[in-house]
C-alpha atoms as a PDB file:
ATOM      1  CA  UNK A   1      21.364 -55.498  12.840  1.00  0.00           C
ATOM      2  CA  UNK A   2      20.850 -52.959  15.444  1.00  0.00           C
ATOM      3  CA  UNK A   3      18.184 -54.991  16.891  1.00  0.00           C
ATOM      4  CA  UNK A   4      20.342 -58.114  16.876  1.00  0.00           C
ATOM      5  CA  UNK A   5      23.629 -56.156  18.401  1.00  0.00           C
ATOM      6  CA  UNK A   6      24.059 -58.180  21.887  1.00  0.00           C
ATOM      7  CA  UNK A   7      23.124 -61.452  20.640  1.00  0.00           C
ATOM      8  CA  UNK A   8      25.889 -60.976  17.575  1.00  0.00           C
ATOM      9  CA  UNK A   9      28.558 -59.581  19.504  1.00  0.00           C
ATOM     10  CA  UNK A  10      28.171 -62.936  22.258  1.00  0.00           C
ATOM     11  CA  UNK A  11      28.540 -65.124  18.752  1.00  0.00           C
ATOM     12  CA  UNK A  12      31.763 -66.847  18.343  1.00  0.00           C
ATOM     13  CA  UNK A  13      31.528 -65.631  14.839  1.00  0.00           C
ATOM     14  CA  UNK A  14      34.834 -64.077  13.802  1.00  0.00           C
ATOM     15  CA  UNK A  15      33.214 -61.820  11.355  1.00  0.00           C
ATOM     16  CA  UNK A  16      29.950 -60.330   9.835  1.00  0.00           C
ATOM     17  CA  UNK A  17      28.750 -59.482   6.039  1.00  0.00           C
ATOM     18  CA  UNK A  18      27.210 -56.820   4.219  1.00  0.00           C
ATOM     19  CA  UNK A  19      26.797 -54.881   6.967  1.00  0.00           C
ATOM     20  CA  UNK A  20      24.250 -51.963   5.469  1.00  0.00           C
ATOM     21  CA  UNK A  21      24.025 -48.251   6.385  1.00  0.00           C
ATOM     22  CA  UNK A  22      20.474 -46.331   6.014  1.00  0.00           C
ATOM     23  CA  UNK A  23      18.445 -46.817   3.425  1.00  0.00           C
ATOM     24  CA  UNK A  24      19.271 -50.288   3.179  1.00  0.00           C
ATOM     25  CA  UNK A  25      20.291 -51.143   6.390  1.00  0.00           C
ATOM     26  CA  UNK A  26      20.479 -49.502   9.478  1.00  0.00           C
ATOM     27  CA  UNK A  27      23.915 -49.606  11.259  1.00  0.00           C
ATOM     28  CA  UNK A  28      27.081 -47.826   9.178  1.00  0.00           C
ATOM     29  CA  UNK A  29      30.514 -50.158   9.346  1.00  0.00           C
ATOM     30  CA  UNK A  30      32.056 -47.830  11.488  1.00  0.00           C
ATOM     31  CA  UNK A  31      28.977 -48.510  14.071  1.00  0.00           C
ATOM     32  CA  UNK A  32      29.295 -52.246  13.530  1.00  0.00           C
ATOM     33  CA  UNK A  33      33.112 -51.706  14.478  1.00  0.00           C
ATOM     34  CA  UNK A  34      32.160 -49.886  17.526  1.00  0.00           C
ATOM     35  CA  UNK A  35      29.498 -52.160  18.394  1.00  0.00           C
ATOM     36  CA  UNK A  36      31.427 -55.616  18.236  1.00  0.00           C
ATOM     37  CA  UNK A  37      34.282 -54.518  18.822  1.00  0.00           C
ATOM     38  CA  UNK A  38      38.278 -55.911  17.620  1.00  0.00           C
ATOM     39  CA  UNK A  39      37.271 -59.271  17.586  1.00  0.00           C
ATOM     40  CA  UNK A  40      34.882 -59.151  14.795  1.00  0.00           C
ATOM     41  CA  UNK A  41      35.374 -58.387  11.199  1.00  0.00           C
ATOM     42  CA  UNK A  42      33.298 -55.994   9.543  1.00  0.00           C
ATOM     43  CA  UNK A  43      32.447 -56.002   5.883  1.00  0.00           C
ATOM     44  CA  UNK A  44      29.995 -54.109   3.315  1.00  0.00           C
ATOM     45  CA  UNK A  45      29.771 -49.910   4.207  1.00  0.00           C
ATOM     46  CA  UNK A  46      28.184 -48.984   0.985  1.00  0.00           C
ATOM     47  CA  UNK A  47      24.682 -48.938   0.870  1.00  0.00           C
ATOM     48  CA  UNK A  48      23.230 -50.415  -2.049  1.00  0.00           C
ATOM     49  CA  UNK A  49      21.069 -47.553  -3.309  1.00  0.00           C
ATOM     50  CA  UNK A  50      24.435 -45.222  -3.540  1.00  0.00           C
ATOM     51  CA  UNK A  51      25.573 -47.865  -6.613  1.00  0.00           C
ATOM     52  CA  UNK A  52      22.410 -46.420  -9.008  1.00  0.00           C
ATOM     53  CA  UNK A  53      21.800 -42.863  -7.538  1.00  0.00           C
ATOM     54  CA  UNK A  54      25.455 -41.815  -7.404  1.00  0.00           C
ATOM     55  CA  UNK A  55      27.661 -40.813  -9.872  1.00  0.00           C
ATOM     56  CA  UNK A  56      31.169 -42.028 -10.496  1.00  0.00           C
ATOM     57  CA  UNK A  57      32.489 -38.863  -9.612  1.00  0.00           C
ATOM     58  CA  UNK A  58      30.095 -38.853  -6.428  1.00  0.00           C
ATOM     59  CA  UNK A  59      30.815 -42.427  -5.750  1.00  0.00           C
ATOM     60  CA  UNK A  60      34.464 -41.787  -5.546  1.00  0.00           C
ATOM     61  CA  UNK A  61      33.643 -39.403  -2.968  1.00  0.00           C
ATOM     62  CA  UNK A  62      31.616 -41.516  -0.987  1.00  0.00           C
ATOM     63  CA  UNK A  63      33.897 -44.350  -0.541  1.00  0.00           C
ATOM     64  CA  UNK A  64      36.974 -41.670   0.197  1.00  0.00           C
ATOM     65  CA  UNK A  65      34.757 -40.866   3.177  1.00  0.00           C
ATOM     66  CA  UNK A  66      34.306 -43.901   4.206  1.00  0.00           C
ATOM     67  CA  UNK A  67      37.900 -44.706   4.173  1.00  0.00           C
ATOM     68  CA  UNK A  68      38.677 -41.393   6.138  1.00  0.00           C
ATOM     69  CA  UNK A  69      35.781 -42.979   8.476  1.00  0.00           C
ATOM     70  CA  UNK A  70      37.440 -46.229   9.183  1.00  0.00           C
ATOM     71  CA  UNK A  71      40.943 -45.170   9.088  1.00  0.00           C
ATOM     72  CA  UNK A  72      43.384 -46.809   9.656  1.00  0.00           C
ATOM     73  CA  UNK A  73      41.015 -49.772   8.408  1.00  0.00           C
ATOM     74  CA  UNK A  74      41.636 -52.854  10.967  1.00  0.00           C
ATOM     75  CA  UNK A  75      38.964 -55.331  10.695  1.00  0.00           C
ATOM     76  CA  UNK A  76      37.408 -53.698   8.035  1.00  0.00           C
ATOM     77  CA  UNK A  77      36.249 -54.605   4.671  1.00  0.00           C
ATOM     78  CA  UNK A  78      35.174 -52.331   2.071  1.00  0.00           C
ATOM     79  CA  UNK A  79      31.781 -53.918  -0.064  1.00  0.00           C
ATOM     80  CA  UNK A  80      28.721 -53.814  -1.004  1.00  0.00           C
ATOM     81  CA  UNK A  81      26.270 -53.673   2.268  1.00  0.00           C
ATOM     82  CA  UNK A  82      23.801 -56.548   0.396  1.00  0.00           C
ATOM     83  CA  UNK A  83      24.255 -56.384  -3.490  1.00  0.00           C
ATOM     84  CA  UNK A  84      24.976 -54.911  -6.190  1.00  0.00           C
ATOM     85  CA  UNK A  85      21.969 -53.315  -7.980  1.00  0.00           C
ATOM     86  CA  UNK A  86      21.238 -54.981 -11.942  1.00  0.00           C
ATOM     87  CA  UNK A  87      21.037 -51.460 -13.591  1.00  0.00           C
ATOM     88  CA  UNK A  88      24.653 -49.921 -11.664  1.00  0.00           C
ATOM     89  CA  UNK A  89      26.612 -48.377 -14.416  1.00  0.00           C
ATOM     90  CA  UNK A  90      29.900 -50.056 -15.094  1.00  0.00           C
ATOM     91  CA  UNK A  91      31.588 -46.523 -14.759  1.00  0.00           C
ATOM     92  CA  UNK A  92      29.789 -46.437 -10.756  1.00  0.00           C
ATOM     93  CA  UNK A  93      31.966 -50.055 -10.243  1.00  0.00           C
ATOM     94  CA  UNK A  94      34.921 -48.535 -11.828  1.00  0.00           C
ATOM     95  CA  UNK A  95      34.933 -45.413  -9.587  1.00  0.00           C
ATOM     96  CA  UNK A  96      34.556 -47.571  -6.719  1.00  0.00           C
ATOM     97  CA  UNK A  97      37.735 -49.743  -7.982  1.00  0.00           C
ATOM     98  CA  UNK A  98      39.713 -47.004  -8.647  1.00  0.00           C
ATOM     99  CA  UNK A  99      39.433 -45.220  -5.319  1.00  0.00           C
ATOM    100  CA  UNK A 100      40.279 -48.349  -3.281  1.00  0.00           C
ATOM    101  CA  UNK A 101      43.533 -48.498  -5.816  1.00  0.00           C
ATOM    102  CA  UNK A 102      44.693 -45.140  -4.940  1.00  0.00           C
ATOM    103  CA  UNK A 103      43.842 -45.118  -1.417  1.00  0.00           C
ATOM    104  CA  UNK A 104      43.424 -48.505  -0.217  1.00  0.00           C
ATOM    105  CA  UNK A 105      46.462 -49.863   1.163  1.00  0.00           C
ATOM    106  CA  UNK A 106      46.478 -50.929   4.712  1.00  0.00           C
ATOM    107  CA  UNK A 107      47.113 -48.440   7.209  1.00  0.00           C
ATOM    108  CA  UNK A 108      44.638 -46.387   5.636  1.00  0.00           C
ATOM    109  CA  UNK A 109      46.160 -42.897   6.362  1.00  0.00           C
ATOM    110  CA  UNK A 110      42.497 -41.226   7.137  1.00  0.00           C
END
């Protein structure tokens, strides 16, 4: 996406999806944000790799940093940055879930 940054940002797209950091992608949500600025939507942040190499436990703390990142969250939203790997444990989904419950609302307080 990097490569593509002027020619998306002169789009009259209102948003863009699964948005990929590194190893999957190479642009973090937060640098989409920056890039494109308020008038485009951002969605995806978490790589897809982080879904079978993570823990629950270190999958909750991966997505609270990326809410402390993106704080307070306008034009953000939180997802997968391409897919969802076939062997992610159900417990890695559930972390995921129960992060965004407890610290999800809009204005994310960072």
């Amino acid at each position: 996406l990097k490569d593509l940054e002027k020619q998306l940002a002169r789009t009259h797209l209102d948003g863009i999806v699964d948005i990929a950091p590194r190893p999957t992608g190479d642009v973090s949500l937060l640098e989409a944000a920056r890039m494109w600025g308020p008038d485009k939507i951002v969605m995806g942040g978490i790589d897809a790799t982080a879904f079978t190499t993570l823990t629950p436990e270190q999958m909750k703390d991966y997505v609270r940093e990326f809410l402390r990142e993106v704080a307070p969250g306008k034009h953000f939203a939180l997802g997968s940055g391409d897919a969802i790997p076939l062997h992610t444990p159900p417990e890695v989904l559930r972390a995921v879930g129960e992060v965004v419950a407890e610290e999800g609302a809009y204005p994310l307080s960072g």
